[in-house]
PDB file of N, CA and C in Angstrom:
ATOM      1  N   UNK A   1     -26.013  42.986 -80.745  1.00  0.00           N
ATOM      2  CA  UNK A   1     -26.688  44.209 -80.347  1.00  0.00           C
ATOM      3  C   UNK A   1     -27.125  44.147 -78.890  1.00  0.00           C
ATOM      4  N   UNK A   2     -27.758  43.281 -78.358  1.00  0.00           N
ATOM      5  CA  UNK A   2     -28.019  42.765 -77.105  1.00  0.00           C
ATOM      6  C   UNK A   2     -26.729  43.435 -75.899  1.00  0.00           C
ATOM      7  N   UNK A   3     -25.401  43.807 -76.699  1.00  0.00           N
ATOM      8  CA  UNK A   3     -24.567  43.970 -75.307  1.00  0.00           C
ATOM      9  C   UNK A   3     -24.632  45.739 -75.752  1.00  0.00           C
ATOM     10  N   UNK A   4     -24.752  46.366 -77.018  1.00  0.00           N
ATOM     11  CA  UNK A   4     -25.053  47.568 -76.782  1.00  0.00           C
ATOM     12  C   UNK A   4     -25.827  48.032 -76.509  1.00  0.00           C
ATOM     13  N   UNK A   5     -27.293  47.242 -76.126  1.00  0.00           N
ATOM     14  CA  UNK A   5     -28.657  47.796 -75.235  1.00  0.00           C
ATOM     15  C   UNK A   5     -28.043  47.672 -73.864  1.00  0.00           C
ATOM     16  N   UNK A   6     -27.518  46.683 -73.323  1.00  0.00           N
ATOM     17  CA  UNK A   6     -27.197  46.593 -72.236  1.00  0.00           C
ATOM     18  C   UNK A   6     -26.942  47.371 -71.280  1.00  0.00           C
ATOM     19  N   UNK A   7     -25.569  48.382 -72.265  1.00  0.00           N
ATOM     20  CA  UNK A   7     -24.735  49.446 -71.607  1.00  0.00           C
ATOM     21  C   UNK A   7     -25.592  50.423 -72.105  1.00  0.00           C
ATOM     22  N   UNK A   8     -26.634  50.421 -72.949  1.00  0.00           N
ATOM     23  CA  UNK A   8     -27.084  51.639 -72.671  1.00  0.00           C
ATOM     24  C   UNK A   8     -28.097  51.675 -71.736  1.00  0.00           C
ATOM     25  N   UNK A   9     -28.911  50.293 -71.412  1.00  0.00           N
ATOM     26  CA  UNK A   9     -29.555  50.101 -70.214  1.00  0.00           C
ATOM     27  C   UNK A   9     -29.144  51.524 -68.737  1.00  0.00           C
ATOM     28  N   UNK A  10     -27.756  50.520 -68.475  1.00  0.00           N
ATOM     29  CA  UNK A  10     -27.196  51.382 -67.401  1.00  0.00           C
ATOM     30  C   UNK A  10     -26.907  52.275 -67.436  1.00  0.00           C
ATOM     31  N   UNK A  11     -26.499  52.922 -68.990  1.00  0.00           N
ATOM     32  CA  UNK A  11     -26.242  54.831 -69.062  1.00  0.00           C
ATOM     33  C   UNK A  11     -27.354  55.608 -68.717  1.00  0.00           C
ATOM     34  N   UNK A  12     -28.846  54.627 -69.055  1.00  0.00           N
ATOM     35  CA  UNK A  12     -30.131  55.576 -69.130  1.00  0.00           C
ATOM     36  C   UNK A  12     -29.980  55.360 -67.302  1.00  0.00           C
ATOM     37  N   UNK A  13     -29.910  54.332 -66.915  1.00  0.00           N
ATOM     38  CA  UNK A  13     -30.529  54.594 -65.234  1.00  0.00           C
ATOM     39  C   UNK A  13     -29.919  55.525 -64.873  1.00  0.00           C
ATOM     40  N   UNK A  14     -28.301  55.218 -64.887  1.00  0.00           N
ATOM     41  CA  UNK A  14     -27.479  56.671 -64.380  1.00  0.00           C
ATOM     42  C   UNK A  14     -27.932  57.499 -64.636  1.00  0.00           C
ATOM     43  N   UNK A  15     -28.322  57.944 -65.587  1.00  0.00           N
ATOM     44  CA  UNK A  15     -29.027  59.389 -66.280  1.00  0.00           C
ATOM     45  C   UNK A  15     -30.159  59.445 -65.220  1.00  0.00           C
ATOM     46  N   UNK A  16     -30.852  58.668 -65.319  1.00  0.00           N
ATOM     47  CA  UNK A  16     -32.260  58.675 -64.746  1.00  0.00           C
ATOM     48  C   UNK A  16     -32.281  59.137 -63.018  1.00  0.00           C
ATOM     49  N   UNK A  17     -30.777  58.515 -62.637  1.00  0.00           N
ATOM     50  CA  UNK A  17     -30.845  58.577 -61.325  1.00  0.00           C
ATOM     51  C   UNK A  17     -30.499  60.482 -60.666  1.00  0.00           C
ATOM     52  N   UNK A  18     -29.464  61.023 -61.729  1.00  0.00           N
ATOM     53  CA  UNK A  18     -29.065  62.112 -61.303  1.00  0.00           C
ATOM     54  C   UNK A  18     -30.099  63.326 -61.808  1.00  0.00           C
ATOM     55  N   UNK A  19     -31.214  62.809 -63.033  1.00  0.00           N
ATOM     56  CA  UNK A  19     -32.256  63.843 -63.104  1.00  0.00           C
ATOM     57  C   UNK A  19     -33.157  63.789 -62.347  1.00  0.00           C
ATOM     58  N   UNK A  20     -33.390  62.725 -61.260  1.00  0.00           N
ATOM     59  CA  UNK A  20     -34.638  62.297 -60.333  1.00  0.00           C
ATOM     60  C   UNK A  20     -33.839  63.060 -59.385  1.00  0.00           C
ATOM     61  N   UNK A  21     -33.055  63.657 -59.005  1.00  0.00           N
ATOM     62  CA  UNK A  21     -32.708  64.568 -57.641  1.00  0.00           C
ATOM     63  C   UNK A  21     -32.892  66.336 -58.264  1.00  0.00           C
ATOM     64  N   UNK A  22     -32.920  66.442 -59.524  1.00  0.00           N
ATOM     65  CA  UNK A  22     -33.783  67.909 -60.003  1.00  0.00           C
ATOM     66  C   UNK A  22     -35.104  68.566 -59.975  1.00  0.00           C
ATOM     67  N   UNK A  23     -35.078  69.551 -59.549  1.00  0.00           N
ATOM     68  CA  UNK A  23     -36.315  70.250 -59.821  1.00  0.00           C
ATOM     69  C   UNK A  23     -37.160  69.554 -60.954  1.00  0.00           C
ATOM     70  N   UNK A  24     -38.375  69.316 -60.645  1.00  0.00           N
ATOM     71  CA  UNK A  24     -39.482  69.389 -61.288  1.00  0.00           C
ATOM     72  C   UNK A  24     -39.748  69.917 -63.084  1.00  0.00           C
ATOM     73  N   UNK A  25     -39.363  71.031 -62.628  1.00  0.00           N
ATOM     74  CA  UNK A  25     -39.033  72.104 -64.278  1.00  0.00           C
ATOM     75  C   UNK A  25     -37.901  71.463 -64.976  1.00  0.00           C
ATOM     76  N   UNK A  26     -36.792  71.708 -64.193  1.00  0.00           N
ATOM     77  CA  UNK A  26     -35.195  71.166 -64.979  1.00  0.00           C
ATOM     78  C   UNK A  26     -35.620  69.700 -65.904  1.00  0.00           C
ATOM     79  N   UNK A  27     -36.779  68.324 -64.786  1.00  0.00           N
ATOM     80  CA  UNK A  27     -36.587  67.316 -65.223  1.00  0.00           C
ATOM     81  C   UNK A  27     -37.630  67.579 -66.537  1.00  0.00           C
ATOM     82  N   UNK A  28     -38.744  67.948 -66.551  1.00  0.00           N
ATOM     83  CA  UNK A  28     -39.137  68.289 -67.672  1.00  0.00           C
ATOM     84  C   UNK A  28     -38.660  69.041 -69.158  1.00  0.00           C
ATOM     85  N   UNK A  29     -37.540  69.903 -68.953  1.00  0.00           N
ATOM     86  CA  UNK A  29     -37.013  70.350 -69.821  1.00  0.00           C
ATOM     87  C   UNK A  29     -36.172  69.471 -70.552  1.00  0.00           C
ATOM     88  N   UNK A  30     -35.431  68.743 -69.393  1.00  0.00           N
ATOM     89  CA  UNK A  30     -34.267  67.944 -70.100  1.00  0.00           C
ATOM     90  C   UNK A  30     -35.082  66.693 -71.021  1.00  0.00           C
ATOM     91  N   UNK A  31     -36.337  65.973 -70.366  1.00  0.00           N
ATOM     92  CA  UNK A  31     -36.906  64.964 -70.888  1.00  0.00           C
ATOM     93  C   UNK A  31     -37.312  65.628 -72.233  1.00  0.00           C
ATOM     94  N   UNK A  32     -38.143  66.839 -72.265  1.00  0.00           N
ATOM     95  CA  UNK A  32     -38.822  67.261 -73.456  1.00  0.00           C
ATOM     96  C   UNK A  32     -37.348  67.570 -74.559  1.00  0.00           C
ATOM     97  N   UNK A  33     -36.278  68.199 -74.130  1.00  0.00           N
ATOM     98  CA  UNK A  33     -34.743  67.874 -74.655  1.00  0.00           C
ATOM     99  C   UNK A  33     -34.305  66.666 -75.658  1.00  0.00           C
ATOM    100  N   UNK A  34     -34.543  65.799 -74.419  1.00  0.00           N
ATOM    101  CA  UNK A  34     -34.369  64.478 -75.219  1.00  0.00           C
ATOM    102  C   UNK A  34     -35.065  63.578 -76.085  1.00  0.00           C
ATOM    103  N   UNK A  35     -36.212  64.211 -75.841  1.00  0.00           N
ATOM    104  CA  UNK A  35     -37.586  63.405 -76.837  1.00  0.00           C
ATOM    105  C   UNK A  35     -37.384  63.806 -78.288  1.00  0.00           C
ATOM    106  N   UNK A  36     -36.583  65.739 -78.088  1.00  0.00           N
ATOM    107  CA  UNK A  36     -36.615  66.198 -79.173  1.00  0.00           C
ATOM    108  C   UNK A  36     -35.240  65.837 -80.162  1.00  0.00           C
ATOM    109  N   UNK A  37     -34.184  65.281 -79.514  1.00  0.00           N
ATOM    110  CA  UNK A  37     -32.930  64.704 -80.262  1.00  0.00           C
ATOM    111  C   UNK A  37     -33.789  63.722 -80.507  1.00  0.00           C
ATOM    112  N   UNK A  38     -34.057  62.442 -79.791  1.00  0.00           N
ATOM    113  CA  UNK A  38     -34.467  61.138 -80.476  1.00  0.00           C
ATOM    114  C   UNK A  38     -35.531  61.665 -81.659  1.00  0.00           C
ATOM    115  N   UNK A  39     -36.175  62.487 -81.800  1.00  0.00           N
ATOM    116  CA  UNK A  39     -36.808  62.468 -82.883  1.00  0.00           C
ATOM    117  C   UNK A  39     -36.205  62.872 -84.180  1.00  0.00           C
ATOM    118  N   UNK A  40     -35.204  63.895 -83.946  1.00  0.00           N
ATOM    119  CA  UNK A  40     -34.287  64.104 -84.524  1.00  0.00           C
ATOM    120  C   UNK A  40     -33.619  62.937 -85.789  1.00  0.00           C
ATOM    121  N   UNK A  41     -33.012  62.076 -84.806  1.00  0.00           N
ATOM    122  CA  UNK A  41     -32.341  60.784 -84.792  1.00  0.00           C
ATOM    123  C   UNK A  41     -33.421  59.916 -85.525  1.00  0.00           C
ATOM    124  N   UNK A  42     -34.219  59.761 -85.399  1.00  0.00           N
ATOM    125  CA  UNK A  42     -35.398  58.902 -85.776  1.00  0.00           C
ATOM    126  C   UNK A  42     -35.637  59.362 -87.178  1.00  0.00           C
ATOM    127  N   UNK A  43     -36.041  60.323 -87.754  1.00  0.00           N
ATOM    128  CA  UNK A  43     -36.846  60.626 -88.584  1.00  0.00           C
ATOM    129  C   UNK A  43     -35.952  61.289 -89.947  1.00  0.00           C
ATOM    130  N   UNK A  44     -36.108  60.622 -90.862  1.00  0.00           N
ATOM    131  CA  UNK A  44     -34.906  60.540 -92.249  1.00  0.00           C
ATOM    132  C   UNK A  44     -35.144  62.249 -92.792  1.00  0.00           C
ATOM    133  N   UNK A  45     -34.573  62.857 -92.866  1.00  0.00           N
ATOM    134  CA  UNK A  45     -34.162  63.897 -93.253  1.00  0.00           C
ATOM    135  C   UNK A  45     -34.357  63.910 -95.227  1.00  0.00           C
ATOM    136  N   UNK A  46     -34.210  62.864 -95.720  1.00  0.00           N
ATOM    137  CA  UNK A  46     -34.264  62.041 -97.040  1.00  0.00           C
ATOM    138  C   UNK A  46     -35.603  61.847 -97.729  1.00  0.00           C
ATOM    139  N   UNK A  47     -35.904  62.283 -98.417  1.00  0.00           N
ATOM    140  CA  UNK A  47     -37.017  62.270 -99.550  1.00  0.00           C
ATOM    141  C   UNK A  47     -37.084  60.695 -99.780  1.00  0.00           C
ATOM    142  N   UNK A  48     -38.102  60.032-100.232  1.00  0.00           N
ATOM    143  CA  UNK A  48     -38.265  58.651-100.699  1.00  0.00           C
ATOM    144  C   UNK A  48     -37.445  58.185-101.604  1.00  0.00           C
ATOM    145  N   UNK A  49     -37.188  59.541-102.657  1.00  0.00           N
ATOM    146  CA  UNK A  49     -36.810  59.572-104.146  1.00  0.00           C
ATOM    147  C   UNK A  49     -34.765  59.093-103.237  1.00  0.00           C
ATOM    148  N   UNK A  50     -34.384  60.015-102.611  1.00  0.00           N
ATOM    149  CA  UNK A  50     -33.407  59.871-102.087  1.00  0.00           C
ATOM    150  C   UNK A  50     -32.777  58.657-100.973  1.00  0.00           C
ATOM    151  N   UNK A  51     -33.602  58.246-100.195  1.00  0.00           N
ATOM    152  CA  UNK A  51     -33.494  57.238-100.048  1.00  0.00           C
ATOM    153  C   UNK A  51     -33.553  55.640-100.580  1.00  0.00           C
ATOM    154  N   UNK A  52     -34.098  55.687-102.200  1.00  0.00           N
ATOM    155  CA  UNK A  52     -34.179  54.568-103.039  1.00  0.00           C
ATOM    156  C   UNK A  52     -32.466  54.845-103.392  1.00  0.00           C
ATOM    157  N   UNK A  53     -32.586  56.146-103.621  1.00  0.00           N
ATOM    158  CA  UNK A  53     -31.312  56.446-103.955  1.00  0.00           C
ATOM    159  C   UNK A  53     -29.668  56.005-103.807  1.00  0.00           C
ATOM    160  N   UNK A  54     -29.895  56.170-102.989  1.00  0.00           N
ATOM    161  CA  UNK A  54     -29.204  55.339-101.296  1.00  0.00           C
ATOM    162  C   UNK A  54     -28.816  53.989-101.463  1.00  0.00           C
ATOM    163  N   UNK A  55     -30.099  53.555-101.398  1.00  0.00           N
ATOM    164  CA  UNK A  55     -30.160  52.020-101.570  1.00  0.00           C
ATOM    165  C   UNK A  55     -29.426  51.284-103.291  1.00  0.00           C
ATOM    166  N   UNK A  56     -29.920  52.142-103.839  1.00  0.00           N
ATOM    167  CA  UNK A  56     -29.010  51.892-104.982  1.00  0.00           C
ATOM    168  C   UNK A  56     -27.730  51.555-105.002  1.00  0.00           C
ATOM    169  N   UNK A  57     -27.354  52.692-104.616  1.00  0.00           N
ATOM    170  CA  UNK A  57     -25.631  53.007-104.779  1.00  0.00           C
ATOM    171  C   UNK A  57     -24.710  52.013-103.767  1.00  0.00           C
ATOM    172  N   UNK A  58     -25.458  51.572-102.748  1.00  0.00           N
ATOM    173  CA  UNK A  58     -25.037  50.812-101.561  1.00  0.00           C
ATOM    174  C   UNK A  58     -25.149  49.527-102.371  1.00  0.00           C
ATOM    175  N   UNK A  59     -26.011  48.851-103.147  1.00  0.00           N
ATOM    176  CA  UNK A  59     -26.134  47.526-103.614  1.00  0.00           C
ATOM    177  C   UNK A  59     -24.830  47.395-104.769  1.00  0.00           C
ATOM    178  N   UNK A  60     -24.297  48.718-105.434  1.00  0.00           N
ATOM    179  CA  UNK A  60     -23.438  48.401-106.334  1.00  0.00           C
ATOM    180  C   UNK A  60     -22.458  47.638-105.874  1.00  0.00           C
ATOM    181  N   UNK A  61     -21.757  46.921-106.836  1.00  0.00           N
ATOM    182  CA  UNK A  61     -20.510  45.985-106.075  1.00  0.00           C
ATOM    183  C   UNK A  61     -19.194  47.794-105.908  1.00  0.00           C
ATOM    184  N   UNK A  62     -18.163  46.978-105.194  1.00  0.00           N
ATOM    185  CA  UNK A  62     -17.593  48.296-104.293  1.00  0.00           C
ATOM    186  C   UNK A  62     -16.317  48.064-105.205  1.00  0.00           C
ATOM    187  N   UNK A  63     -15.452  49.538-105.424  1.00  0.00           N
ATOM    188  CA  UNK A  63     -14.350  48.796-106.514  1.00  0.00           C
ATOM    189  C   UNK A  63     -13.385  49.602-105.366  1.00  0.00           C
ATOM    190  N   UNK A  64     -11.896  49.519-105.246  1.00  0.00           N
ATOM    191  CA  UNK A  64     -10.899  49.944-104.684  1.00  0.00           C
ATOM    192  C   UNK A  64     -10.168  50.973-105.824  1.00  0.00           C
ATOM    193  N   UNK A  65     -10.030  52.119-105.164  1.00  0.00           N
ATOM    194  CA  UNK A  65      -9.185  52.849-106.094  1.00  0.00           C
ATOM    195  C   UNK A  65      -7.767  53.221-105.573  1.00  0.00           C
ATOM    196  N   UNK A  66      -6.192  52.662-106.235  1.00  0.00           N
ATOM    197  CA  UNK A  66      -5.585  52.981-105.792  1.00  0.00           C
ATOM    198  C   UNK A  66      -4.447  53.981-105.627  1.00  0.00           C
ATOM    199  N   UNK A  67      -4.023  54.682-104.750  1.00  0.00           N
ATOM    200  CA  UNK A  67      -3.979  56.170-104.718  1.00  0.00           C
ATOM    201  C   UNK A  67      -2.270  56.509-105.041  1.00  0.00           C
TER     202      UNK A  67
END
């Protein structure tokens, strides 16, 4: 995981570098933008009941069906 923080290290500066030459407003919009995907991203959409759920079906052993 360490080499996909990495590169995202440098995607955020790039990012960082071409919204630091925007207006004031623009950089606020886009930040408040992005706070609002990562939360997005963050926060399970999934009931408790559904996420045990989840976990269930993932622990079953896996069978191959062939077609």
């Amino acid at each position: 995981m360490g080499r996909m923080i990495e590169k995202a290290s440098k995607k955020f500066a790039q990012v960082a570098k071409a919204i630091a030459v925007l207006p004031e407003d623009t950089q606020d919009a886009i930040l408040a933008e992005f706070e609002a995907r990562v939360a997005d991203y963050s926060q399970s959409h999934l009931s408790g009941d559904q996420r045990q759920e989840v976990r269930r079906r993932l622990a079953l052993p896996r069978h191959s069906v062939a077609e």
